[in-house]
PDB file of N, CA and C in Angstrom:
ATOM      1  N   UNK A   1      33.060   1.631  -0.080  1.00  0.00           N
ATOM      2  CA  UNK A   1      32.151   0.612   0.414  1.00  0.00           C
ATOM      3  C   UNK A   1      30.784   1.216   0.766  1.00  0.00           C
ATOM      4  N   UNK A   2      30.789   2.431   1.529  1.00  0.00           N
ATOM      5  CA  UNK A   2      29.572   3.147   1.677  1.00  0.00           C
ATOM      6  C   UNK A   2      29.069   3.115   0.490  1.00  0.00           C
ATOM      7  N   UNK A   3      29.496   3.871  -0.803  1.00  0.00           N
ATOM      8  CA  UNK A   3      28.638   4.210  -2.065  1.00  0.00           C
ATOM      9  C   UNK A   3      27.979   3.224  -2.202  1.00  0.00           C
ATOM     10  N   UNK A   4      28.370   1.839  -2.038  1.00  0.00           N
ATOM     11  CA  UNK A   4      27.778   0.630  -2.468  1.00  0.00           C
ATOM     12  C   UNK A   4      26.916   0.388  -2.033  1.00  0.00           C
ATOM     13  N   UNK A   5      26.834   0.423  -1.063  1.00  0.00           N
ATOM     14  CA  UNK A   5      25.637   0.233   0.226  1.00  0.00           C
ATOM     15  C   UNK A   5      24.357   1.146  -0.604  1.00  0.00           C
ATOM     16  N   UNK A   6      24.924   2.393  -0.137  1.00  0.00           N
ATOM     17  CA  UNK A   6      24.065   3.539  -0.371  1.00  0.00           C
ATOM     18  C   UNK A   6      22.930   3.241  -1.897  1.00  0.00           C
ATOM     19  N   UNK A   7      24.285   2.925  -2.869  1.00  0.00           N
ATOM     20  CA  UNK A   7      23.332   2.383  -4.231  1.00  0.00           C
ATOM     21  C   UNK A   7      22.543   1.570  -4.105  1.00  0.00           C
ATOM     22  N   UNK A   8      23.085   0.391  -3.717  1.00  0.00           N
ATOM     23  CA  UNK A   8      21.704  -1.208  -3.375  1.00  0.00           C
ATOM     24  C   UNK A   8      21.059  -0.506  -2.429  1.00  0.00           C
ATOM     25  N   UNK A   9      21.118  -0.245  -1.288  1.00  0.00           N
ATOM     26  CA  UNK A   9      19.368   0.556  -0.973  1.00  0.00           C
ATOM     27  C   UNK A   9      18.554   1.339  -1.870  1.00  0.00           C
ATOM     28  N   UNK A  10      19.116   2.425  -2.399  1.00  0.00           N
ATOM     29  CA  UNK A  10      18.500   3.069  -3.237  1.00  0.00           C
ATOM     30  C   UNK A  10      17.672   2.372  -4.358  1.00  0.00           C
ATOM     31  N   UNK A  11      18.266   1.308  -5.063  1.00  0.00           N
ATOM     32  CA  UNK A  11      17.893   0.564  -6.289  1.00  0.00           C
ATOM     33  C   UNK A  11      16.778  -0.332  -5.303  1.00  0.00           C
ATOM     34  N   UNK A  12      16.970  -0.668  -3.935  1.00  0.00           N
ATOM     35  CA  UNK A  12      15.802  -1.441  -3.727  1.00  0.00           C
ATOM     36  C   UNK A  12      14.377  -0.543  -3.412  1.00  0.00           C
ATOM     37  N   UNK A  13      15.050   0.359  -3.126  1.00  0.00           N
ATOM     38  CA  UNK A  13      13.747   1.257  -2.825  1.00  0.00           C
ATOM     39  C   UNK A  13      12.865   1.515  -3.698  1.00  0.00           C
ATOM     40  N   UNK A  14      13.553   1.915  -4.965  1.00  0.00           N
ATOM     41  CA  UNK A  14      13.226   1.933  -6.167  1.00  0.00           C
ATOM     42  C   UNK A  14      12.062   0.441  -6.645  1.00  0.00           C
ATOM     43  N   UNK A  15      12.852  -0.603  -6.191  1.00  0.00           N
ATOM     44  CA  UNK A  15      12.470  -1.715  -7.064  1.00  0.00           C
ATOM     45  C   UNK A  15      11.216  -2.182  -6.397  1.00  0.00           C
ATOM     46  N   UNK A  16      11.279  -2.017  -4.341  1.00  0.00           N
ATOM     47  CA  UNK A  16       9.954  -2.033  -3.873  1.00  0.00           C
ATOM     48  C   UNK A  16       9.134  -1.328  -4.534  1.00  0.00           C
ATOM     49  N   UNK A  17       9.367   0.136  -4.725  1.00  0.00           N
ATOM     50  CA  UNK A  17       7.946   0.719  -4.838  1.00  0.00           C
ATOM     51  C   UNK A  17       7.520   0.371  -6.023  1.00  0.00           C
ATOM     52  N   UNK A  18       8.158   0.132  -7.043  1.00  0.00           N
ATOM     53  CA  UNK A  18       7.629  -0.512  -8.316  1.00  0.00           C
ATOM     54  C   UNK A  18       6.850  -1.717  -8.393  1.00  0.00           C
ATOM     55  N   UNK A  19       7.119  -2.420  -7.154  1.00  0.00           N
ATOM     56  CA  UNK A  19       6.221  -3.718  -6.804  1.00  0.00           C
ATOM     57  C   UNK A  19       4.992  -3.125  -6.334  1.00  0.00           C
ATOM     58  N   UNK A  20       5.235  -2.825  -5.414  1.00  0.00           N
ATOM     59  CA  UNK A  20       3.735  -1.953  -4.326  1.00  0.00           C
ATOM     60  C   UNK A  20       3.074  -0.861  -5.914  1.00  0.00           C
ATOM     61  N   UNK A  21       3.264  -0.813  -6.383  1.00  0.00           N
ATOM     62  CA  UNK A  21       2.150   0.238  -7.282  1.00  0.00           C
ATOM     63  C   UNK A  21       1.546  -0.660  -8.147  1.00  0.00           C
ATOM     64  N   UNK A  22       2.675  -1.794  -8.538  1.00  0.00           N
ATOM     65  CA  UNK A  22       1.949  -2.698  -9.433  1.00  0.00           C
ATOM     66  C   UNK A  22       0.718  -3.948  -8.813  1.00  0.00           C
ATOM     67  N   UNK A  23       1.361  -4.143  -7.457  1.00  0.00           N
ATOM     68  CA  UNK A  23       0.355  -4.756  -6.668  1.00  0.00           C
ATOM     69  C   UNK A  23      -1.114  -3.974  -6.892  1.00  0.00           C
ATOM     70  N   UNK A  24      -0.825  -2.512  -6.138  1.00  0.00           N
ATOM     71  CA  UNK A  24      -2.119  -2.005  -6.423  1.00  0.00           C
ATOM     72  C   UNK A  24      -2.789  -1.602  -7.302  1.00  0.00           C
ATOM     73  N   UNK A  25      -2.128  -1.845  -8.653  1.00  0.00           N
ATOM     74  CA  UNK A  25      -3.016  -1.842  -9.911  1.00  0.00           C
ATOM     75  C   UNK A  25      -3.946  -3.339  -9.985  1.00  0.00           C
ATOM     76  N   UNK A  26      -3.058  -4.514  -9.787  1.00  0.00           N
ATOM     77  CA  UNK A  26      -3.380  -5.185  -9.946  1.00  0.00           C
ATOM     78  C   UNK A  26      -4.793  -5.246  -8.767  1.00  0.00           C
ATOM     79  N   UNK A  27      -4.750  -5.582  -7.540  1.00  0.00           N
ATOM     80  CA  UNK A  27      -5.669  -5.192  -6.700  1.00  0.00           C
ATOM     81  C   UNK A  27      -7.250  -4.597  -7.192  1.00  0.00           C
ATOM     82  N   UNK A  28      -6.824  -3.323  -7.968  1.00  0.00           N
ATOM     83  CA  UNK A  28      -7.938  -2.406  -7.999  1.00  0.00           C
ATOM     84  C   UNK A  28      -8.284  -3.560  -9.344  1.00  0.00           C
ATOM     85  N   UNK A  29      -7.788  -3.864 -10.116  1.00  0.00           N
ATOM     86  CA  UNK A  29      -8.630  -4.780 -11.339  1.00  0.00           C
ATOM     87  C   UNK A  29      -9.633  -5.851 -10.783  1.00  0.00           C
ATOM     88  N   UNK A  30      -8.756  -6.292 -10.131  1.00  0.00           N
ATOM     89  CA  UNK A  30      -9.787  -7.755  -9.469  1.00  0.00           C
ATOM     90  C   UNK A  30     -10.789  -7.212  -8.490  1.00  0.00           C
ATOM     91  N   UNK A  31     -10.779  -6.206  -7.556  1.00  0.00           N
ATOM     92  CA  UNK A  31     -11.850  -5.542  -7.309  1.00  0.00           C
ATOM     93  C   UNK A  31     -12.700  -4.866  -8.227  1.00  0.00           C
ATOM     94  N   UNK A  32     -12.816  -4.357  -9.611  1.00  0.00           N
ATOM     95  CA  UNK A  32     -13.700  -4.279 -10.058  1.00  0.00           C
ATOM     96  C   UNK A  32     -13.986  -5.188 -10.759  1.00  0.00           C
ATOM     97  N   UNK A  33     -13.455  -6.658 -11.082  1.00  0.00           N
ATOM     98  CA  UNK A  33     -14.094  -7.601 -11.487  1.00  0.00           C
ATOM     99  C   UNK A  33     -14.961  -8.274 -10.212  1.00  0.00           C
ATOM    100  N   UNK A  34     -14.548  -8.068  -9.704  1.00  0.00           N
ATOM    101  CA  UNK A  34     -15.434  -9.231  -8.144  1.00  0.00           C
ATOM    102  C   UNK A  34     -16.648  -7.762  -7.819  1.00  0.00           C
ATOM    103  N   UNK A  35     -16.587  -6.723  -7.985  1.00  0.00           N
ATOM    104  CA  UNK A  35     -17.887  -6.112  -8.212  1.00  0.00           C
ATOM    105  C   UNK A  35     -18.801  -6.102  -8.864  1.00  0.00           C
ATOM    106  N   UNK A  36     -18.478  -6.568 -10.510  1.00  0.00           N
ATOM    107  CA  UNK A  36     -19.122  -6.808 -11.394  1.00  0.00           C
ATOM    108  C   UNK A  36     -19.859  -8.310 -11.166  1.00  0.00           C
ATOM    109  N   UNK A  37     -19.035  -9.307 -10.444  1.00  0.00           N
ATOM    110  CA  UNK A  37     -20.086 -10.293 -10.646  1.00  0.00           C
ATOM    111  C   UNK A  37     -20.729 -10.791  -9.410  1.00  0.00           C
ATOM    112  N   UNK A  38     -20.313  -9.390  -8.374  1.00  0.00           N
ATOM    113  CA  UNK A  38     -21.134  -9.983  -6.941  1.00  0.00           C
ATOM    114  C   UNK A  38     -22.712  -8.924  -7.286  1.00  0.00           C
ATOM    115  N   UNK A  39     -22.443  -8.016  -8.364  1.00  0.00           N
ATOM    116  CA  UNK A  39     -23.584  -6.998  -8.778  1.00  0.00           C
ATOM    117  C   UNK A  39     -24.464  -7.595  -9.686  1.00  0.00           C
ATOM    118  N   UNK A  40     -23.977  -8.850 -10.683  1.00  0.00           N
ATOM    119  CA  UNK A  40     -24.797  -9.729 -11.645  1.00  0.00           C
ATOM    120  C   UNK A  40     -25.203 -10.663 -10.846  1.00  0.00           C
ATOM    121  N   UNK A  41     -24.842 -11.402 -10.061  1.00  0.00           N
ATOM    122  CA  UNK A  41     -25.580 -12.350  -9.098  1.00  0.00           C
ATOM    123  C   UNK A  41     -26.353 -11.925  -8.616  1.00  0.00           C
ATOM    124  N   UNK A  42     -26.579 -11.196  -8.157  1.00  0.00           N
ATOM    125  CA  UNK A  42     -27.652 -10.084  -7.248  1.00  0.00           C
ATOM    126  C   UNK A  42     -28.657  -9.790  -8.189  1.00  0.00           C
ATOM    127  N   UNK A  43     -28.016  -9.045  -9.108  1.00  0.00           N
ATOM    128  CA  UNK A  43     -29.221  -8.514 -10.146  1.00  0.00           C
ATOM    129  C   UNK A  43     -30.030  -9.994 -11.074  1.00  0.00           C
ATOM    130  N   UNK A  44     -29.458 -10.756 -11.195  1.00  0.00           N
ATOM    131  CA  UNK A  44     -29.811 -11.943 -12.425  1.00  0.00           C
ATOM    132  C   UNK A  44     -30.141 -13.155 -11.617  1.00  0.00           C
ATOM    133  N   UNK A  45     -29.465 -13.424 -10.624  1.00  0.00           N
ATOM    134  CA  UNK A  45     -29.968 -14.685  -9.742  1.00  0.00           C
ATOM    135  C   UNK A  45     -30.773 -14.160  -8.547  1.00  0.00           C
ATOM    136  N   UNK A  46     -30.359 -13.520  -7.851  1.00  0.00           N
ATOM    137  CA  UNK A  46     -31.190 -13.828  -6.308  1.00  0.00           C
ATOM    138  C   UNK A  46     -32.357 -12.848  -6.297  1.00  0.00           C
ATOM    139  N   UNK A  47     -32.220 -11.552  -7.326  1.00  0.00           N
ATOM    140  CA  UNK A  47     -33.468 -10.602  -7.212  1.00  0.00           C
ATOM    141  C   UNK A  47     -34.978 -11.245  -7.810  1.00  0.00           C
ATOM    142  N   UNK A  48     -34.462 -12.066  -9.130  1.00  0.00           N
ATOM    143  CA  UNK A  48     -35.936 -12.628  -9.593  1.00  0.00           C
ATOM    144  C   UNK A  48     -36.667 -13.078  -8.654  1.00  0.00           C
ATOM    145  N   UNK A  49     -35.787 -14.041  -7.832  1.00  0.00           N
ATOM    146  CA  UNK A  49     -36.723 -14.825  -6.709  1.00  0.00           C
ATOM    147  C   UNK A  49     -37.216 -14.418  -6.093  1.00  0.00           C
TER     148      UNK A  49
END
C-alpha cells in the first residue's frame, strides 16, 4: 500500500512540474508579445503627437 502511495506522489510531482514550466513558457510568450505592442503604441501612436 505504501509503494502506491509513494508512486502517485511521485507521478504527481512529476506531472506538477510539467505544468509549472509549461505555464512559464507560456507566460514569457505573452510577455513578449504585450512588450511588443505596449513599445508600437508608444513609438507609432502617442510619440508623433
Amino acid at each position: 500500500m505504501k509503494e502506491k502511495g509513494k508512486k502517485f506522489i511521485n507521478e504527481f510531482k512529476d506531472f506538477a512540474m510539467k505544468g509549472n514550466v509549461l505555464d512559464l513558457a507560456v507566460g514569457v510568450v505573452i510577455g513578449g508579445a504585450f512588450n511588443k505592442i505596449v513599445s508600437s503604441l508608444v513609438n507609432d501612436i502617442i510619440m508623433p503627437l
